[in-house]
N, C-alpha and C. Protein backbone atom coordinates (compact mmCIF):
# COMPACT_ATOMS: atom_id res chain seq x y z
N UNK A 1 0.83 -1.20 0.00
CA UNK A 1 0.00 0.00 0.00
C UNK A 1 0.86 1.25 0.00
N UNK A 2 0.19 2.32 -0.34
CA UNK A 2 0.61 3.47 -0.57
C UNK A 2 -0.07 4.31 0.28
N UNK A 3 0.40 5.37 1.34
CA UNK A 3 -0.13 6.49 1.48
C UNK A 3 0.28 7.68 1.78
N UNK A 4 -1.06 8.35 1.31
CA UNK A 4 -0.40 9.72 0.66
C UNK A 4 -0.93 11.03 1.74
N UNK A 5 -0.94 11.77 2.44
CA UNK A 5 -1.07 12.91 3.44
C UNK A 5 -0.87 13.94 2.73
N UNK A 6 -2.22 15.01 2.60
CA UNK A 6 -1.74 16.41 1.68
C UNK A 6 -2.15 17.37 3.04
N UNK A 7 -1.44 18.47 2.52
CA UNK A 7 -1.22 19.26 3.23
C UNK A 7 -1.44 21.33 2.71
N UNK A 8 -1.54 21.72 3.52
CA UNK A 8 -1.28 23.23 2.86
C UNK A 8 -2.14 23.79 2.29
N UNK A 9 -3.63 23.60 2.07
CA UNK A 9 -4.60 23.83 1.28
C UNK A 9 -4.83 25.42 2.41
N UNK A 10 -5.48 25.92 1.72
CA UNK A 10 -6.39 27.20 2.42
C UNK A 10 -7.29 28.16 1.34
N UNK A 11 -6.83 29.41 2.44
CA UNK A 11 -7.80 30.26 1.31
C UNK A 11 -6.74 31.62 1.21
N UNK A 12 -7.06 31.95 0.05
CA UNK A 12 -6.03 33.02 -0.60
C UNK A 12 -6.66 33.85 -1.10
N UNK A 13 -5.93 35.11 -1.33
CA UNK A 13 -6.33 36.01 -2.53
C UNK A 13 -6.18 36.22 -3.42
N UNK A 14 -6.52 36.86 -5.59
CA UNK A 14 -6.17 36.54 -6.54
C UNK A 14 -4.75 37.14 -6.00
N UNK A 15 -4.12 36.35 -6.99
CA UNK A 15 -2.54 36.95 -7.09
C UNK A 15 -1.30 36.31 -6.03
N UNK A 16 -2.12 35.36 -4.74
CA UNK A 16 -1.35 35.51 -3.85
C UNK A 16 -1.21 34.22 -4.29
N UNK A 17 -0.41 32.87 -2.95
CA UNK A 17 0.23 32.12 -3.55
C UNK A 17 0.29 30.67 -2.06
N UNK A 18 -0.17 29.50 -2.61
CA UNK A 18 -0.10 28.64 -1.49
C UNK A 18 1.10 27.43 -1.91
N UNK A 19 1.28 26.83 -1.04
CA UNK A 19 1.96 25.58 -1.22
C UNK A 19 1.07 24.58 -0.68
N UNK A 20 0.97 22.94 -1.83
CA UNK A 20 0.54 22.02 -1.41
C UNK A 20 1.70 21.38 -0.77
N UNK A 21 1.67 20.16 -0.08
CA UNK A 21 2.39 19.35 0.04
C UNK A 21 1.89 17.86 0.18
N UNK A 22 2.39 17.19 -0.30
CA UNK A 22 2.04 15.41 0.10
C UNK A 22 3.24 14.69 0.18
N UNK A 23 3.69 14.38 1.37
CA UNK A 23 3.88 13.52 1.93
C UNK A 23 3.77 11.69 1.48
N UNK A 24 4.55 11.13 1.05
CA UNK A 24 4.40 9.83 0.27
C UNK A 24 5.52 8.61 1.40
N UNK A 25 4.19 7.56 2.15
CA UNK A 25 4.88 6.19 2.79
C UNK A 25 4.28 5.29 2.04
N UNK A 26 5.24 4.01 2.55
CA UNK A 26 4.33 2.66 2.05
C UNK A 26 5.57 2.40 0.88
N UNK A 27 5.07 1.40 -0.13
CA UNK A 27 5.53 0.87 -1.29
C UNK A 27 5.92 2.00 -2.33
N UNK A 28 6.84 1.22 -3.19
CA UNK A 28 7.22 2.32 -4.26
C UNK A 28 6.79 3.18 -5.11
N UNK A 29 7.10 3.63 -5.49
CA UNK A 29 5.83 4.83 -6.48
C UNK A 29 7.03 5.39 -7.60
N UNK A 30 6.42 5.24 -8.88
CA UNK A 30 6.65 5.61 -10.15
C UNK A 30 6.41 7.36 -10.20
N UNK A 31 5.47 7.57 -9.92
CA UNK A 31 4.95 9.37 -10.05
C UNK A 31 4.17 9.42 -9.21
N UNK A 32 4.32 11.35 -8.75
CA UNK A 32 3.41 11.43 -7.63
C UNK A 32 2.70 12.71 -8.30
N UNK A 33 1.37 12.99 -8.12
CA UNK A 33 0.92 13.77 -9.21
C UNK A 33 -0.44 14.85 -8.21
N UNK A 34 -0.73 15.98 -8.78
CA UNK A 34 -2.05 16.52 -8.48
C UNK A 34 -2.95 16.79 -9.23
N UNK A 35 -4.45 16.15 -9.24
CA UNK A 35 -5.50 16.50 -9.05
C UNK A 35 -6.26 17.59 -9.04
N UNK A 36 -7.18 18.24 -9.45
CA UNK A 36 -8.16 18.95 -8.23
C UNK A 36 -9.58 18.97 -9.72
N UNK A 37 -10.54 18.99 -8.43
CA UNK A 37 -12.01 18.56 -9.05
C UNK A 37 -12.91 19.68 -8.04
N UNK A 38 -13.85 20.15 -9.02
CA UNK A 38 -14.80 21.06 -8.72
C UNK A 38 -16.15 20.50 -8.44
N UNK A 39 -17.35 20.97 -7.95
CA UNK A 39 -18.36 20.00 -7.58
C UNK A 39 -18.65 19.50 -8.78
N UNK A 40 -19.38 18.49 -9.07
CA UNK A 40 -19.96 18.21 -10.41
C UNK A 40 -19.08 18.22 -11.37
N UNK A 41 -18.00 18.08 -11.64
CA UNK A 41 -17.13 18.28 -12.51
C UNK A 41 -15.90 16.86 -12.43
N UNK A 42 -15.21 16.79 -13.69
CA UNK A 42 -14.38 15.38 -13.35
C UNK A 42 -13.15 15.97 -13.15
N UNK A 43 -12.57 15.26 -12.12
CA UNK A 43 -11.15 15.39 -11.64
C UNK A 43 -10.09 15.90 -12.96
N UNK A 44 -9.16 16.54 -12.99
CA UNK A 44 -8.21 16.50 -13.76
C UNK A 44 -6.69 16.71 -13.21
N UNK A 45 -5.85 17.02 -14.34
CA UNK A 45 -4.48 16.45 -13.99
C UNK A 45 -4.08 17.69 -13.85
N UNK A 46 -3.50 18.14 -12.64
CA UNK A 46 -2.76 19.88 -12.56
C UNK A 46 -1.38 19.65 -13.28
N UNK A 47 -1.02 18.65 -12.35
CA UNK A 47 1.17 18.19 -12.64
C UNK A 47 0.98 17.06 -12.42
N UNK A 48 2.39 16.49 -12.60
CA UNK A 48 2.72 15.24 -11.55
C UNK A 48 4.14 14.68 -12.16
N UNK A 49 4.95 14.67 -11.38
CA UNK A 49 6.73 14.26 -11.69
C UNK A 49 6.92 13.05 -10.94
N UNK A 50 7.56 12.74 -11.90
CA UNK A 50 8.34 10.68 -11.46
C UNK A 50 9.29 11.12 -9.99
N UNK A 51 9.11 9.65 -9.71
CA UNK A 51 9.51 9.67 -7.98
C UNK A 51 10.74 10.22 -8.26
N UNK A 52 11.75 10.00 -9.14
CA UNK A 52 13.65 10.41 -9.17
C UNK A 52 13.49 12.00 -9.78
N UNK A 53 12.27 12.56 -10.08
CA UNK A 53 12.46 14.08 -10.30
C UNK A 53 12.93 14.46 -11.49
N UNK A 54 12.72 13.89 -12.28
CA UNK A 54 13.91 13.88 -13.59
C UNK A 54 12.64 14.42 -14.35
N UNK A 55 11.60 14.15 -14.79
CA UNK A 55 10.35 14.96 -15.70
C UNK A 55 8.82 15.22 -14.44
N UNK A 56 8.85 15.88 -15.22
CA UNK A 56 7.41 17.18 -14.70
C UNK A 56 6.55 17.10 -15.66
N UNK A 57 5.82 17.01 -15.53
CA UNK A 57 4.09 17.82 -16.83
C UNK A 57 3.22 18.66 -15.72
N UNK A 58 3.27 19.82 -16.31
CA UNK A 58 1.87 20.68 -15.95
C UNK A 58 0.87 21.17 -16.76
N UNK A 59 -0.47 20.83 -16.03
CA UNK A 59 -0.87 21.45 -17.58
C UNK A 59 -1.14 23.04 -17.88
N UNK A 60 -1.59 23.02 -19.10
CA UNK A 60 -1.15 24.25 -19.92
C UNK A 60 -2.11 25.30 -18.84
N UNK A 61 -3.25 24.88 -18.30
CA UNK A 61 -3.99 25.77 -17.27
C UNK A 61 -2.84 26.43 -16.27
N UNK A 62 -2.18 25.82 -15.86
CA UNK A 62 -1.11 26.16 -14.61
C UNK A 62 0.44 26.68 -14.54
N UNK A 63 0.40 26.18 -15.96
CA UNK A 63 1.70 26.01 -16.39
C UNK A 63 2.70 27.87 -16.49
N UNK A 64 3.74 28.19 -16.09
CA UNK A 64 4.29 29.19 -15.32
C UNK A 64 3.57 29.62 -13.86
N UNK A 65 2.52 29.27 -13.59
CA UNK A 65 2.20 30.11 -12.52
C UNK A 65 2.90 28.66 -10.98
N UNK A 66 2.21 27.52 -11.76
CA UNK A 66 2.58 26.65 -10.26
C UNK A 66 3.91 25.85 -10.80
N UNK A 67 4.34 25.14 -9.84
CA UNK A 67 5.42 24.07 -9.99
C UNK A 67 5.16 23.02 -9.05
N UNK A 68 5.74 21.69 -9.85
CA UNK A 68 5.65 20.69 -8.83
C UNK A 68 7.17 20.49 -8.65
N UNK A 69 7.58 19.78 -7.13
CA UNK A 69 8.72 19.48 -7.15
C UNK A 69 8.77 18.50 -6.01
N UNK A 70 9.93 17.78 -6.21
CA UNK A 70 10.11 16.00 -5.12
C UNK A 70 11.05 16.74 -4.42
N UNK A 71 10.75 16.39 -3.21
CA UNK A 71 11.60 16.28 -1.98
C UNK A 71 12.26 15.15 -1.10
N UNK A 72 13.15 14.68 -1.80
CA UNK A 72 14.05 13.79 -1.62
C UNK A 72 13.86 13.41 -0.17
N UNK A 73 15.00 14.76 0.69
CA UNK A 73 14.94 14.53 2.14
C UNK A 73 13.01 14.36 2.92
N UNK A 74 12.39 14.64 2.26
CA UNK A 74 11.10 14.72 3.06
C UNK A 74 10.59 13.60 2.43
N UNK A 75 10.71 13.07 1.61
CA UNK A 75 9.59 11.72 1.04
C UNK A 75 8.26 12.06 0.26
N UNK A 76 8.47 13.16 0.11
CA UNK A 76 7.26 14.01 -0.39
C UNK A 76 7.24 14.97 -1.85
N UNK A 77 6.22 15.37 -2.26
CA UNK A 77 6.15 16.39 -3.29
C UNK A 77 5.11 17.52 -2.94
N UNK A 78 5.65 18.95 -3.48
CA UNK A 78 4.94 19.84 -3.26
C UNK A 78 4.71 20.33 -4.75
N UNK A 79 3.37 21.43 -4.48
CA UNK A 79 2.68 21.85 -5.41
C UNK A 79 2.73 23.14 -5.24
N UNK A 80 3.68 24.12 -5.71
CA UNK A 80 3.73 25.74 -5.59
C UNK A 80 2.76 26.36 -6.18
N UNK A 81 1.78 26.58 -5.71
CA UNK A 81 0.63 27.66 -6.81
C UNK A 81 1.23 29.17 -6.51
N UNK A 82 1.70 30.45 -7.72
CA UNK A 82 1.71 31.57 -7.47
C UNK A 82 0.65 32.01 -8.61
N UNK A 83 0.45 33.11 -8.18
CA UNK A 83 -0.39 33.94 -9.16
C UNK A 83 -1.53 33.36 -9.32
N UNK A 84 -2.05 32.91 -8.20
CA UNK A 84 -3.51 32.36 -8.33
C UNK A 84 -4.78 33.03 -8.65
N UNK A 85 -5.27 32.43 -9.47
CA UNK A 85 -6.87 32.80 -10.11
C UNK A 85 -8.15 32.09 -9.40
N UNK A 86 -9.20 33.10 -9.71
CA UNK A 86 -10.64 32.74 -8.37
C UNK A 86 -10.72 31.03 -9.39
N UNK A 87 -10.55 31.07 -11.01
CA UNK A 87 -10.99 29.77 -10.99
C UNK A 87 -9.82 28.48 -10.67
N UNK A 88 -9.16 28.42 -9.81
CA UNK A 88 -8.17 27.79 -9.27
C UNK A 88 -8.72 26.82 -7.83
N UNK A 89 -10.18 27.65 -7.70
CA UNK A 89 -10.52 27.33 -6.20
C UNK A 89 -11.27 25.89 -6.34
N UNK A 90 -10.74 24.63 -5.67
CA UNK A 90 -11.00 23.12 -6.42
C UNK A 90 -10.66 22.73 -4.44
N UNK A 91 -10.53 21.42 -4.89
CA UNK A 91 -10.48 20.29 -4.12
C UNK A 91 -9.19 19.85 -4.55
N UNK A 92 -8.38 19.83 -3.88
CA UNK A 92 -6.76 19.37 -4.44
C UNK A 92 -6.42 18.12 -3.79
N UNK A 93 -6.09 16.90 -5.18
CA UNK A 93 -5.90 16.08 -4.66
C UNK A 93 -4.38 15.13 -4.96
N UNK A 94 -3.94 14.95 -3.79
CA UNK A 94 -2.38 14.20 -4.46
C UNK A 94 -2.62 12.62 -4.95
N UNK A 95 -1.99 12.21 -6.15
CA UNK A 95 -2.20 10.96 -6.53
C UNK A 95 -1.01 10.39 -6.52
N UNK A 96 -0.83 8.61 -6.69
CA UNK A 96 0.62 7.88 -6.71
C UNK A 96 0.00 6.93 -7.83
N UNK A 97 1.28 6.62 -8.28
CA UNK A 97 1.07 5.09 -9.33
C UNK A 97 2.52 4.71 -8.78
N UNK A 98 2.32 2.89 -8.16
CA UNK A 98 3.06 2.35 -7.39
C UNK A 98 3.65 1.81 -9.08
N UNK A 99 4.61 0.76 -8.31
CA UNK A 99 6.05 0.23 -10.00
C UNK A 99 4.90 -0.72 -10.45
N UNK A 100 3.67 -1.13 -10.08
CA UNK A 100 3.05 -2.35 -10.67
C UNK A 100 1.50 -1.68 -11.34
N UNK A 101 1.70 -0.41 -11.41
CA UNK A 101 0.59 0.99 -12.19
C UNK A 101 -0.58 0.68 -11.33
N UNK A 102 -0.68 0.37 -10.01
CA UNK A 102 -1.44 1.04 -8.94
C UNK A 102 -1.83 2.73 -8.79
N UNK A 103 -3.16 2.36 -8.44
CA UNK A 103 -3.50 4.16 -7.95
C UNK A 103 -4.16 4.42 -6.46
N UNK A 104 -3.20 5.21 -6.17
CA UNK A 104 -3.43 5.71 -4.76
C UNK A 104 -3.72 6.92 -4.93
N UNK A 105 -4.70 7.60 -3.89
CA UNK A 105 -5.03 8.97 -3.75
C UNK A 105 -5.33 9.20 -2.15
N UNK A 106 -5.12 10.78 -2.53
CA UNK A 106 -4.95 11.40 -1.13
C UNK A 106 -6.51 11.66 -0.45
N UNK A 107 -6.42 12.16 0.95
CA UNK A 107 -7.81 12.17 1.22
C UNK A 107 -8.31 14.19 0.71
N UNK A 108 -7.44 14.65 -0.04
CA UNK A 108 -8.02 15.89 -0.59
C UNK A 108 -7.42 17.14 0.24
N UNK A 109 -7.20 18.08 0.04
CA UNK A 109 -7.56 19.47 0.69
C UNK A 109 -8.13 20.69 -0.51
N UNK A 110 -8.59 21.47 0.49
CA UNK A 110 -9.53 22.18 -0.10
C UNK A 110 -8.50 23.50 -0.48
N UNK A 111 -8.33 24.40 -1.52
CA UNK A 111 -8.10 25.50 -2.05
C UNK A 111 -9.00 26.54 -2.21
N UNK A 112 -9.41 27.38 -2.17
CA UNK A 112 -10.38 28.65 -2.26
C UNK A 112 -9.30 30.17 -2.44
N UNK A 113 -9.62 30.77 -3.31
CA UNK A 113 -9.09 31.80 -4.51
C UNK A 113 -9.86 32.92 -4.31
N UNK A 114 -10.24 33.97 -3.46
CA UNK A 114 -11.30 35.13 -3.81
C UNK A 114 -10.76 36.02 -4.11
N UNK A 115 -11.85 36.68 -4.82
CA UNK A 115 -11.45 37.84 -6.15
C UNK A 115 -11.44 38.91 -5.49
């Protein structure tokens, strides 16, 4: 098993800037990735970089404003949001795919963006 602990969610203002974090125990993991889903709406892919840090994808929604990055010494990956927008405000969720393409997910934190 895999589990995953997120962290850092809150509430911000446009422009200002949070850090996620998740925290990754348990079995091995290929990539650790984020999430975030709006009510009624299907989950999608923000980032997510291989456990050795070597490639990143963000998508084109996020892409210059956040970064993902592995933290070696911590066991973990964070999610830098700057320059945040009101439609940014989601349910953020950290995901894993273990070496045998398992999916683990986090239990969520919440983000909120006001204009």
């Amino acid at each position: 098993q895999v589990r995953l602990v997120e962290s850092g969610g809150g509430l911000v203002q446009a422009g200002g800037s949070l850090r996620l974090s998740c925290a990754v125990s348990g079995r091995t993991v290929r990539s650790v990735g984020w999430f975030r889903q709006a009510p009624g709406k299907e989950r999608e892919l923000v980032a997510h970089i291989t456990w050795s840090g070597s490639t990143a994808y963000h998508a084109n929604s996020v892409k210059s404003r956040f970064a993902i990055t592995r933290d070696n010494a911590e066991n973990s990956v964070s999610l830098q949001m700057n320059s945040q927008k009101p439609e940014d405000t989601d349910a953020y969720y950290c995901h894993a795919m273990d070496i045998w393409y398992r999916h683990y997910w986090g239990q969520g934190t919440q983000v909120t963006v006001s204009s």
